[in-house]
C-alpha atoms as a PDB file:
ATOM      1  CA  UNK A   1      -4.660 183.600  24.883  1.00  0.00           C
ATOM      2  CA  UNK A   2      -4.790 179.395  24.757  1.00  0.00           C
ATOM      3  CA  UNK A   3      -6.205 178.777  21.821  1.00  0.00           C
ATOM      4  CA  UNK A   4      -9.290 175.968  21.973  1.00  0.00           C
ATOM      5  CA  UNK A   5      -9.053 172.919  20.185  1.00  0.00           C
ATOM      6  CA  UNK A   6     -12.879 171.421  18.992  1.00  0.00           C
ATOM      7  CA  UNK A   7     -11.242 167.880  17.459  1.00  0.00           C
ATOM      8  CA  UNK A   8      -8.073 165.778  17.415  1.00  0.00           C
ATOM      9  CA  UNK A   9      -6.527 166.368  14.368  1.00  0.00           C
ATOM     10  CA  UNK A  10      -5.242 162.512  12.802  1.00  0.00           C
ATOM     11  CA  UNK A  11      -1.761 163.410  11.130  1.00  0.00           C
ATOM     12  CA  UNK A  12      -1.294 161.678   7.644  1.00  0.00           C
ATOM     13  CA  UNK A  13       1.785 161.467   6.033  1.00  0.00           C
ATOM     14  CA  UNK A  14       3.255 160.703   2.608  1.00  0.00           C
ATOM     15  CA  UNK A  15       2.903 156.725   1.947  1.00  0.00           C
ATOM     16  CA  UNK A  16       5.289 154.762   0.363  1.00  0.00           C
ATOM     17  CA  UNK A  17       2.180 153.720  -1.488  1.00  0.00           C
ATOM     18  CA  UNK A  18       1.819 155.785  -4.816  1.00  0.00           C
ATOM     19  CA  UNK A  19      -0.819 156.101  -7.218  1.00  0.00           C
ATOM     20  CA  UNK A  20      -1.226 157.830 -10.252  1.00  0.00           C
ATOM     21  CA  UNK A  21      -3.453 157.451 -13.283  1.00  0.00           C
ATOM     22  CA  UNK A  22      -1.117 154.776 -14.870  1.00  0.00           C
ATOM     23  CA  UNK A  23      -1.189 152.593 -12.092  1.00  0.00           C
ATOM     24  CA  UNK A  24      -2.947 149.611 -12.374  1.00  0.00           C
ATOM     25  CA  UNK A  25      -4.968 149.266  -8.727  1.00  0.00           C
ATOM     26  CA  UNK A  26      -7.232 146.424  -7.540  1.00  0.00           C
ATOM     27  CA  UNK A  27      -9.349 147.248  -4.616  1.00  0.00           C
ATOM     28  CA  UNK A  28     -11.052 144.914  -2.326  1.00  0.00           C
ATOM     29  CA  UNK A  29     -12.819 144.572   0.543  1.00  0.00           C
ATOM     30  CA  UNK A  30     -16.093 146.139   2.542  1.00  0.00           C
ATOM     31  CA  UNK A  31     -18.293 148.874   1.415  1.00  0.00           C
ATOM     32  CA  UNK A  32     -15.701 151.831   1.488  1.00  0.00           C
ATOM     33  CA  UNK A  33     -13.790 150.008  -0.982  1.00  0.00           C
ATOM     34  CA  UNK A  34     -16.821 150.161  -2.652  1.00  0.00           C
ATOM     35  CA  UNK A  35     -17.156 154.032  -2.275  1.00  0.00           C
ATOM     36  CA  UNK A  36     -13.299 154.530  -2.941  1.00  0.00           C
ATOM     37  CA  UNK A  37     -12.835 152.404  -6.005  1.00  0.00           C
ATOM     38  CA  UNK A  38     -16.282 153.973  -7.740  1.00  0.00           C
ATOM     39  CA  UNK A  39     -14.844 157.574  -6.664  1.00  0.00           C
ATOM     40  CA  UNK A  40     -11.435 155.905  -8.452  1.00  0.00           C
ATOM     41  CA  UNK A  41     -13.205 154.838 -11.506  1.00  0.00           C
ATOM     42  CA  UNK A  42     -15.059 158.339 -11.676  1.00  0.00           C
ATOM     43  CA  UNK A  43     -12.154 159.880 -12.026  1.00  0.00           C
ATOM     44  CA  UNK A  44      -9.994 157.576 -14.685  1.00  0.00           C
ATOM     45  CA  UNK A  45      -7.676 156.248 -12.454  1.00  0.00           C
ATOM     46  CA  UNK A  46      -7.411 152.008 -13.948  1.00  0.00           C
ATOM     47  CA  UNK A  47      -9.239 150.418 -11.284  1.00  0.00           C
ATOM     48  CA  UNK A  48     -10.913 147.376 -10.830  1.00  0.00           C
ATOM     49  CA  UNK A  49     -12.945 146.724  -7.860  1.00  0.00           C
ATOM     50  CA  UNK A  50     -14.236 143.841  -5.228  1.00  0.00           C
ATOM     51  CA  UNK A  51     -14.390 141.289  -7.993  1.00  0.00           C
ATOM     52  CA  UNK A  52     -16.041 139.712  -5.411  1.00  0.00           C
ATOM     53  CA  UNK A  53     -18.908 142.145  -4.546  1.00  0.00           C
ATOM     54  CA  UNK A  54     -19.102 143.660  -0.838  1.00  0.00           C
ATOM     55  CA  UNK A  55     -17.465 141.705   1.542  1.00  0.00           C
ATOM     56  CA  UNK A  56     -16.337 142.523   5.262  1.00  0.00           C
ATOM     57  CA  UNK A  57     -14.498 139.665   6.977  1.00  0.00           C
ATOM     58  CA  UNK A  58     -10.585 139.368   6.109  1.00  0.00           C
ATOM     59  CA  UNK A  59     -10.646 135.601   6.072  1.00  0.00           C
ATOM     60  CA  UNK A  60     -13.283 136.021   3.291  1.00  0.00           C
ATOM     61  CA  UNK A  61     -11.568 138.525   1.456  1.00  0.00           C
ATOM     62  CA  UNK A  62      -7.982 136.517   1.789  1.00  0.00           C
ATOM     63  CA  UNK A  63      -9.527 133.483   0.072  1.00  0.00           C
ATOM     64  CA  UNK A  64     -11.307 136.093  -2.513  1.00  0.00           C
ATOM     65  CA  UNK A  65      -7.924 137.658  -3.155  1.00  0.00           C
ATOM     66  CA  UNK A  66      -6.261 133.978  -3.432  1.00  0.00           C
ATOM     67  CA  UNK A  67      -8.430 132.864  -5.953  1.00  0.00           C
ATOM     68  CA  UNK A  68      -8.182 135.856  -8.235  1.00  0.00           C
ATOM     69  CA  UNK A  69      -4.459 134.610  -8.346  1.00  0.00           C
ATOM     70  CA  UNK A  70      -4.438 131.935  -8.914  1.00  0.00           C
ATOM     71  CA  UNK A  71      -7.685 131.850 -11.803  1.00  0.00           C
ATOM     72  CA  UNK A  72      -9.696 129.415  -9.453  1.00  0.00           C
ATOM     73  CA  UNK A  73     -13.249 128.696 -10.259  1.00  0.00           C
ATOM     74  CA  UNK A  74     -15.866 128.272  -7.960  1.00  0.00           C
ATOM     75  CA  UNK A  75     -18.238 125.032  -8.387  1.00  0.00           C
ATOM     76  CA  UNK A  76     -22.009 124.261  -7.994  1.00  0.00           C
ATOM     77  CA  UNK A  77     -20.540 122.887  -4.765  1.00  0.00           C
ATOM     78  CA  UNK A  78     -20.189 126.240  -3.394  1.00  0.00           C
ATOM     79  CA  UNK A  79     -23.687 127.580  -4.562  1.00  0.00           C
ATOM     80  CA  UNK A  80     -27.243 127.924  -2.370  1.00  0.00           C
ATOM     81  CA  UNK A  81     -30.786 128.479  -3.743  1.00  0.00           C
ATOM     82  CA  UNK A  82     -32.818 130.727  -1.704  1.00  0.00           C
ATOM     83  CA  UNK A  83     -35.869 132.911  -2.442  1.00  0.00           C
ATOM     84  CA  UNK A  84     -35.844 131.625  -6.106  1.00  0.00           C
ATOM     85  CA  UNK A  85     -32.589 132.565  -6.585  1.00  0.00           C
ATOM     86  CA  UNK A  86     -28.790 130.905  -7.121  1.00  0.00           C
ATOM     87  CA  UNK A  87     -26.053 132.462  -4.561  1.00  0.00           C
ATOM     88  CA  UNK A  88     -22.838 132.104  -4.047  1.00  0.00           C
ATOM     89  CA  UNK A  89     -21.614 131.255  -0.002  1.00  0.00           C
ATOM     90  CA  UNK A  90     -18.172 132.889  -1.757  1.00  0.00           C
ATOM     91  CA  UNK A  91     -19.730 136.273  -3.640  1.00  0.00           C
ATOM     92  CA  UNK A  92     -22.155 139.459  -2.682  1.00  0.00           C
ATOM     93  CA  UNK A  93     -25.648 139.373  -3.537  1.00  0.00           C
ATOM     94  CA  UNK A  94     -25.398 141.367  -6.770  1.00  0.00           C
ATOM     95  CA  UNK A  95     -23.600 137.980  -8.270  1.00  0.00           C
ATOM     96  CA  UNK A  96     -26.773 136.333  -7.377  1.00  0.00           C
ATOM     97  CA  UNK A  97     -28.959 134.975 -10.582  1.00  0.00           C
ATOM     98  CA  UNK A  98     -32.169 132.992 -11.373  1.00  0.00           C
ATOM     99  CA  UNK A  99     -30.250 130.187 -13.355  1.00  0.00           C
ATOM    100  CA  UNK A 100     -27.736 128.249 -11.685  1.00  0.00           C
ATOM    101  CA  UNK A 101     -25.460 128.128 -14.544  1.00  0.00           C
ATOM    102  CA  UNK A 102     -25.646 132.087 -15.202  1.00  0.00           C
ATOM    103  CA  UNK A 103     -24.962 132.313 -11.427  1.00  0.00           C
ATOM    104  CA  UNK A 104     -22.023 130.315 -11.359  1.00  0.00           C
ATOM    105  CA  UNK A 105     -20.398 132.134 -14.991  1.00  0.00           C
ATOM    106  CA  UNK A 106     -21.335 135.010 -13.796  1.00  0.00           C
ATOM    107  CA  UNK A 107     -19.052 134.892 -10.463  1.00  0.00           C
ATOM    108  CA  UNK A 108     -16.260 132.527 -12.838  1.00  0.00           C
ATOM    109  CA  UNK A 109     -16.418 134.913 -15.256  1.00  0.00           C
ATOM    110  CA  UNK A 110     -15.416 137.972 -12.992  1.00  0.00           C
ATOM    111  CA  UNK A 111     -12.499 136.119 -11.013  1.00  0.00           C
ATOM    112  CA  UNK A 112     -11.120 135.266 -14.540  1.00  0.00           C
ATOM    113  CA  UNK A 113     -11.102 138.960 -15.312  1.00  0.00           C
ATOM    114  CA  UNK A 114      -9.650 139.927 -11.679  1.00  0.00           C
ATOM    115  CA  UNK A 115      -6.388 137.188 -12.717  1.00  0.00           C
ATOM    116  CA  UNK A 116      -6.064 139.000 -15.728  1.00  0.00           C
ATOM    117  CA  UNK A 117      -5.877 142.275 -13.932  1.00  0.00           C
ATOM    118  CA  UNK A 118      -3.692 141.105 -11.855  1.00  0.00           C
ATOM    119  CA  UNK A 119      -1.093 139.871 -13.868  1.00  0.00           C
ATOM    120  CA  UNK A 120       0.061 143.886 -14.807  1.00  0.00           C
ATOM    121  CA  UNK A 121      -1.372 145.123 -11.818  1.00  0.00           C
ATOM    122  CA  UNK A 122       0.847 145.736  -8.801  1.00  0.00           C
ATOM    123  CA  UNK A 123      -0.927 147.877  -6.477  1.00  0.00           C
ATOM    124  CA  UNK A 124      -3.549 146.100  -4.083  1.00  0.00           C
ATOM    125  CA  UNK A 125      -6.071 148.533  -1.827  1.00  0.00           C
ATOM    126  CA  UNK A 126      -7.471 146.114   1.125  1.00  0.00           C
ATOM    127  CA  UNK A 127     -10.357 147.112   3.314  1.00  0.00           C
ATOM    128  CA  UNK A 128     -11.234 145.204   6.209  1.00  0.00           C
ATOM    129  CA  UNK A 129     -14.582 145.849   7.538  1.00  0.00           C
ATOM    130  CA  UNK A 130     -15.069 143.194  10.706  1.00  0.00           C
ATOM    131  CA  UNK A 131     -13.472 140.604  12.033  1.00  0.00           C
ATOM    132  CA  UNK A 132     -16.954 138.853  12.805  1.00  0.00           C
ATOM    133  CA  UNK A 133     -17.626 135.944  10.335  1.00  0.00           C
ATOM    134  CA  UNK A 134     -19.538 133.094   9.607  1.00  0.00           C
ATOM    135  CA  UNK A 135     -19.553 129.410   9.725  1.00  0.00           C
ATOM    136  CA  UNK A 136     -21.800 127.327   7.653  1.00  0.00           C
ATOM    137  CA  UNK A 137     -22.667 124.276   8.367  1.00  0.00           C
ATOM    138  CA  UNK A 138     -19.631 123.456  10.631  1.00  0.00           C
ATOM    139  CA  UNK A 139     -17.161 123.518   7.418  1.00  0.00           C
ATOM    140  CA  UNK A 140     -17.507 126.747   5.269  1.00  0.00           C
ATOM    141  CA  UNK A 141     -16.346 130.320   6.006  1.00  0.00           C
ATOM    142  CA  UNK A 142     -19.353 132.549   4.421  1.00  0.00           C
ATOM    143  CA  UNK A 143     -18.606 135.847   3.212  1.00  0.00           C
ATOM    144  CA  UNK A 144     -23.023 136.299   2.362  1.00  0.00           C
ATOM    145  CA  UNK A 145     -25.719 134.732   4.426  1.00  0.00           C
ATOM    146  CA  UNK A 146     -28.314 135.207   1.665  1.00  0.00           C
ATOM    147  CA  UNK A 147     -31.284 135.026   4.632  1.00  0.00           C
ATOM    148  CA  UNK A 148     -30.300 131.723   4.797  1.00  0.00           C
ATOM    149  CA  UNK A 149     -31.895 131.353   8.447  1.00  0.00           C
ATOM    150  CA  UNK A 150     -29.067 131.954  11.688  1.00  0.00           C
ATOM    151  CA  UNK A 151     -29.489 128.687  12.989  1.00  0.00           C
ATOM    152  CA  UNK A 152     -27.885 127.105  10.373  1.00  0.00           C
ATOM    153  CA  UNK A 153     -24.363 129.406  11.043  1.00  0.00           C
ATOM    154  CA  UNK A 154     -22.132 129.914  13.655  1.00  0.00           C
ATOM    155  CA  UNK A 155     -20.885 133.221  14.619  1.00  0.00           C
ATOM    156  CA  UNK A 156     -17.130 133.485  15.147  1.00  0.00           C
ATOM    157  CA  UNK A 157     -14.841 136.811  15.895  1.00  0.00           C
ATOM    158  CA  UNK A 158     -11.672 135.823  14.536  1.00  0.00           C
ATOM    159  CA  UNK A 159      -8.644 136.439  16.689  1.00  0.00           C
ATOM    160  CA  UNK A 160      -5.421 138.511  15.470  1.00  0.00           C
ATOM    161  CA  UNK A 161      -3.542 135.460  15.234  1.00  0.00           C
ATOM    162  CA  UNK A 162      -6.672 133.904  13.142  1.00  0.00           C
ATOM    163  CA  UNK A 163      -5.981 136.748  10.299  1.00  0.00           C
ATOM    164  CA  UNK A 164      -2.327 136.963   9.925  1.00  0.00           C
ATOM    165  CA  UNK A 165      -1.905 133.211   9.947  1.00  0.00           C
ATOM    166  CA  UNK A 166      -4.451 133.800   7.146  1.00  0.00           C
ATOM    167  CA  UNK A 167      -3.213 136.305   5.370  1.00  0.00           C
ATOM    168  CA  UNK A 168       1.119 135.429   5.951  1.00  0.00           C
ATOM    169  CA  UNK A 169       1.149 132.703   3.052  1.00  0.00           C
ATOM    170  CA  UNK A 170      -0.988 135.837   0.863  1.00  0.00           C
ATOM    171  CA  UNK A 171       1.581 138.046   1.876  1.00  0.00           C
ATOM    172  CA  UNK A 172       4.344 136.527   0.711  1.00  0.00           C
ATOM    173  CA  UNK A 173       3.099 135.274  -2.230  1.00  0.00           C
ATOM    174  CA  UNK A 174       2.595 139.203  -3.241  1.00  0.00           C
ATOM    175  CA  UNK A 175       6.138 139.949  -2.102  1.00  0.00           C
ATOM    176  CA  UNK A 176       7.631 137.521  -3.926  1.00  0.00           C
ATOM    177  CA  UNK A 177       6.110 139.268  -7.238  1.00  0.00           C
ATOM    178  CA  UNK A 178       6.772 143.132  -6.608  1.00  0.00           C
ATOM    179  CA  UNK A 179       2.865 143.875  -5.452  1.00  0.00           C
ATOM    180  CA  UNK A 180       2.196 146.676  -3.077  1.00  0.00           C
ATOM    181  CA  UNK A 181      -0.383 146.671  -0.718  1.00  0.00           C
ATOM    182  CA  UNK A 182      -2.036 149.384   1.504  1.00  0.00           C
ATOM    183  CA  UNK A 183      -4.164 148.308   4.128  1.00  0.00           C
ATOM    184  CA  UNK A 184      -7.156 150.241   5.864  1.00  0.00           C
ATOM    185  CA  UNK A 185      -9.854 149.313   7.961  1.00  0.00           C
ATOM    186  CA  UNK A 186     -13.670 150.539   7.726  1.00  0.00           C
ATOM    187  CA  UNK A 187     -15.355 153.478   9.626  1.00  0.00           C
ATOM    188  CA  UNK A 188     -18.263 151.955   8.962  1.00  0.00           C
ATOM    189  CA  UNK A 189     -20.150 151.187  11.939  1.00  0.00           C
ATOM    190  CA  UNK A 190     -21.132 147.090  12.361  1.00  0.00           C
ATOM    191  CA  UNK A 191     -23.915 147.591  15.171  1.00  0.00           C
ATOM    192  CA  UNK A 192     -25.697 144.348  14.688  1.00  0.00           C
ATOM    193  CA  UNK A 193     -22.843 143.181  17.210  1.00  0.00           C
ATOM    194  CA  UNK A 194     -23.480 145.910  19.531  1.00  0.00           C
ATOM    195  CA  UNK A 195     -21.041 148.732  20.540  1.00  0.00           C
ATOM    196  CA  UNK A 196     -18.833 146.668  22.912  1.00  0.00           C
ATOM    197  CA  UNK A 197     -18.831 143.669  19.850  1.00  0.00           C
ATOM    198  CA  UNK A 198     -18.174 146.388  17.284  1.00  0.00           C
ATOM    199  CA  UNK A 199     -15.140 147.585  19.089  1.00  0.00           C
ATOM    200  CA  UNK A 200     -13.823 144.306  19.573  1.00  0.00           C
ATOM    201  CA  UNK A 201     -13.943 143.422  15.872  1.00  0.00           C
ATOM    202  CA  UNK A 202     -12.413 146.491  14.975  1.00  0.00           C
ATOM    203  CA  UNK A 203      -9.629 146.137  17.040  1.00  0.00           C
ATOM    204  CA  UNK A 204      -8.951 142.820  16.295  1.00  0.00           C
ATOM    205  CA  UNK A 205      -8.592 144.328  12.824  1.00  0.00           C
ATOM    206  CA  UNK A 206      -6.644 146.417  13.649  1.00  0.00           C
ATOM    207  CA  UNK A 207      -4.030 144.849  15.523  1.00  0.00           C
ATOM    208  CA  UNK A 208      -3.984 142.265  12.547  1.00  0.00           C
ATOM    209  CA  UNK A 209      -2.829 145.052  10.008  1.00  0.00           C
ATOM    210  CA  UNK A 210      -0.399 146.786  11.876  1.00  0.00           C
ATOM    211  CA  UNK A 211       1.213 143.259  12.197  1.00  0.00           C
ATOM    212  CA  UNK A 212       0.830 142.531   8.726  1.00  0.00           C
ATOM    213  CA  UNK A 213       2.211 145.572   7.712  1.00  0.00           C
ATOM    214  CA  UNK A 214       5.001 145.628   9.984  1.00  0.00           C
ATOM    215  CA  UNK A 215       6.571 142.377   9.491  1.00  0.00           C
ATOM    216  CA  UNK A 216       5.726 143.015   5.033  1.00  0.00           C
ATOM    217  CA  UNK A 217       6.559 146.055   4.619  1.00  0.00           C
ATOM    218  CA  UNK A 218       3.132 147.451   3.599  1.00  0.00           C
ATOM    219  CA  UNK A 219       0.804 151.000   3.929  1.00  0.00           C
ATOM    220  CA  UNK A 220      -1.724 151.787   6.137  1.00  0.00           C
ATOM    221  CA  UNK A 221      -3.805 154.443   5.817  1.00  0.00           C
ATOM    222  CA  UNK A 222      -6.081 155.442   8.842  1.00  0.00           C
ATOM    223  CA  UNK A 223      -9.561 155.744   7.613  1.00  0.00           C
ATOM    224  CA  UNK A 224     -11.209 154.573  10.309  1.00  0.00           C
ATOM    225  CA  UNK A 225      -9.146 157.082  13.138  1.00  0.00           C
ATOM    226  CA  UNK A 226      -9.971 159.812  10.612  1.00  0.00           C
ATOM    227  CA  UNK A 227     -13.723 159.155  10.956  1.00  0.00           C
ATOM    228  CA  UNK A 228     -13.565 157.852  14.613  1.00  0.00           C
ATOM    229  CA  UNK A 229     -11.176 160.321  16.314  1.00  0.00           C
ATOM    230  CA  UNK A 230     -10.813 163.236  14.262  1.00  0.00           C
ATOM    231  CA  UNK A 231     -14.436 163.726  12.854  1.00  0.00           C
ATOM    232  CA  UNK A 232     -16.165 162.597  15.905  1.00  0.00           C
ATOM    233  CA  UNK A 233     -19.601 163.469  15.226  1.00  0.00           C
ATOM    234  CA  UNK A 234     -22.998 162.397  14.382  1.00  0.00           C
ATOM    235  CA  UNK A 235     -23.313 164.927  11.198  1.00  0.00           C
ATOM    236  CA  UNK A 236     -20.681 162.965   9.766  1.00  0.00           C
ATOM    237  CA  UNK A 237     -22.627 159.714   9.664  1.00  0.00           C
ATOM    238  CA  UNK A 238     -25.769 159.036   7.468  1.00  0.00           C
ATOM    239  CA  UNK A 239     -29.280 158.400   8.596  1.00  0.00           C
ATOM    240  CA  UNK A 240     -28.288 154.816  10.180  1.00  0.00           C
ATOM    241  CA  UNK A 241     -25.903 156.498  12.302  1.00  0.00           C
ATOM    242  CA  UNK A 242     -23.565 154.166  11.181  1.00  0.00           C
ATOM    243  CA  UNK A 243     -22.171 155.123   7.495  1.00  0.00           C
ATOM    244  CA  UNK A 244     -19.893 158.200   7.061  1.00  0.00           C
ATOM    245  CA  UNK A 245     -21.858 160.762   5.293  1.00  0.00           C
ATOM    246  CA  UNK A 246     -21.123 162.014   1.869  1.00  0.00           C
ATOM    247  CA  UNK A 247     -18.909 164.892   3.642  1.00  0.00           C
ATOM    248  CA  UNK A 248     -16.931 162.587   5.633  1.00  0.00           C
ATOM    249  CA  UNK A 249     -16.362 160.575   2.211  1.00  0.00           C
ATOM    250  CA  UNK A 250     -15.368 163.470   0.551  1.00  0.00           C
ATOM    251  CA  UNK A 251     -13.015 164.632   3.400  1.00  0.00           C
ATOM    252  CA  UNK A 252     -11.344 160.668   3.540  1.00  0.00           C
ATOM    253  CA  UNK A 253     -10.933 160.821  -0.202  1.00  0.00           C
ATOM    254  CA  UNK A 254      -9.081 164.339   0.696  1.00  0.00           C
ATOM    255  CA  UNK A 255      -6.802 162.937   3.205  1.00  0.00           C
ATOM    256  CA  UNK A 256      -6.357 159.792   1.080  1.00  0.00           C
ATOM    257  CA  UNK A 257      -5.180 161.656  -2.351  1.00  0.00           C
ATOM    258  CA  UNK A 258      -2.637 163.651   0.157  1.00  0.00           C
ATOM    259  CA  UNK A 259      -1.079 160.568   1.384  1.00  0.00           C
ATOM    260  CA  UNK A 260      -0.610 158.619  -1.640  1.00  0.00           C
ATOM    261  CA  UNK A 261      -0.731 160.912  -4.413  1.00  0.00           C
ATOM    262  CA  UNK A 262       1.403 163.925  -6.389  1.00  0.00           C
ATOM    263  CA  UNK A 263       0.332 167.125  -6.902  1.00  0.00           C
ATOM    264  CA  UNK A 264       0.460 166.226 -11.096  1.00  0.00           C
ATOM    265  CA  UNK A 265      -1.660 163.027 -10.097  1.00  0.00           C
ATOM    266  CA  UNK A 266      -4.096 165.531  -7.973  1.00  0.00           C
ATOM    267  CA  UNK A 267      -4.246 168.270 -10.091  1.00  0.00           C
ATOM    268  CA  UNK A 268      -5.565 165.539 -12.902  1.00  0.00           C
ATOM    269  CA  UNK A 269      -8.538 164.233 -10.294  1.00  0.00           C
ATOM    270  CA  UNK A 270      -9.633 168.052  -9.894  1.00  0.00           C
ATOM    271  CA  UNK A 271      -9.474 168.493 -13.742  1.00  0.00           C
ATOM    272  CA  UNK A 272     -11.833 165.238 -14.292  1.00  0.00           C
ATOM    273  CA  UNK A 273     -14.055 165.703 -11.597  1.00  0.00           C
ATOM    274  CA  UNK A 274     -14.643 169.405 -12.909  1.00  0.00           C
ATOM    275  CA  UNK A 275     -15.488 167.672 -16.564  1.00  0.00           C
ATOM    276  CA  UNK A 276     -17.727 165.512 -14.654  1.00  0.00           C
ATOM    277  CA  UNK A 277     -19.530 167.443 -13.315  1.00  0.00           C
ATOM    278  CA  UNK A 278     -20.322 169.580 -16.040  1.00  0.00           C
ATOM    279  CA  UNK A 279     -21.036 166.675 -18.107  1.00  0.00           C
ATOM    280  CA  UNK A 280     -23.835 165.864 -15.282  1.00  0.00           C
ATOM    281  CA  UNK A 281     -24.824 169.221 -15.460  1.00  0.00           C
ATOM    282  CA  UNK A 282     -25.335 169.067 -19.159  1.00  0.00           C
ATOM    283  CA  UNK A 283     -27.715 166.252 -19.005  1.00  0.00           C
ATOM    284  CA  UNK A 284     -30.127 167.642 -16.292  1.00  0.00           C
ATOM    285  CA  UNK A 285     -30.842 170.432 -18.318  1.00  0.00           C
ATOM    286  CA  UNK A 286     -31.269 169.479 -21.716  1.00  0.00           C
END
């Protein structure tokens, strides 16, 4: 008797990427970064995460990334007021303040951390979330609108060749000083551009990492296919019908521990989420 097949099962090997609890690991990038580096965090691993805040395009997160190298300050030059409050056209709305001057120490103060991470951290987690961006004002790539009204952007989909020729001089700058880097690209669903303009940034994404991996050597590890090809399903999205759901987290976390992690370094992650949650156990009841 043929046995039926209900999904496609998305094979994921052993990555020359490895992680384990004394590992150093910067993560950066859209909201799954988010979700991973947290998880990461939760469980001890020495992480630091989107210095940044949120951010989805990868020419946003390249010049993020560059200036955590190289300790470089942002100025009041690169600051909005909106809504009574101080942004940065550079950082996520958490890094937003009243003050200008606690806005702008605030988002100096956290890429001066980041360099000092970096200079004992060599493994780099990337997550590109769309390759849409925006353009303000004719001369600034925007990684946060901050309801700064549409007419004053332009909306661009960067092109393959747009992100590597972006991301090359990056690349080789990491190289050159032993740093590892494992790309992935979001399952999160960008519907604001539609289904057909979704697609179209995510495979422009995607065509950009495989050739950035390819021609530096680095990891990719197939979140999106996991959620997209193997999962397949509305259950496995939230509400919005556009986040993975707390069970397709859980399962990508699964998948992503396999790939890139020993059975010492997994065995340790079961052991401190078991103490967590007892801990959180402990503290509803008393």
């Amino acid at each position: 008797m043929k046995q039926i097949k209900l999904h496609t099962a998305v094979p994921v090997e052993q990555l020359p990427f490895r992680i384990s609890h004394s590992d150093p690991v910067l993560l950066i990038g859209s909201c799954f970064t988010e979700n991973m580096g947290k998880r990461m965090t939760d469980l001890r691993f020495n992480t630091m995460f989107n210095p940044f805040g949120i951010m989805y395009n990868p020419l946003s997160i390249a010049e993020a990334l560059r200036r955590c190298i190289d300790n470089q300050p942002i100025d009041n030059g690169l600051l909005v007021e909106r809504d009574g409050l101080w942004h940065s056209w550079l950082h996520h709305g958490s890094f937003s303040r009243r003050e200008q001057n606690d806005c702008l120490n605030t988002c100096n103060t956290r890429i001066h951390s980041a360099h000092n991470f970096l200079t004992h951290c060599r493994k780099i987690i990337v997550t590109f979330g769309s390759a849409y961006y925006y353009f303000y004002n004719s001369s600034l790539i925007v990684a946060n609108c901050h309801k700064v009204p549409a007419e004053e952007f332009e909306l661009k989909l960067a092109s393959v060749e747009e992100i590597v020729a972006i991301w090359t001089p990056l690349m080789e700058r990491l190289q050159q000083t032993g740093i590892e880097l494992l790309f992935t690209v979001s399952p999160v669903r960008h519907n604001a551009y539609g289904a057909h303009g979704n697609q179209l940034g995510k495979a422009a994404l995607l065509l950009a990492v495989d050739q950035l991996c390819q021609q530096f050597d680095a990891s990719y590890f197939p979140a999106y296919e996991i959620v997209v090809d193997e999962l397949r399903d509305y259950r496995f999205y939230t509400d919005d019908l556009s986040h993975p759901s707390s069970k397709a987290e859980e399962i990508i976390w699964q998948r992503f521990q396999m790939a890139t992690m020993n059975n010492d370094t997994i065995a340790l992650c079961d052991r401190y989420d078991s103490e967590n949650r007892q801990a959180a156990h402990r503290q509803i009841n008393i």
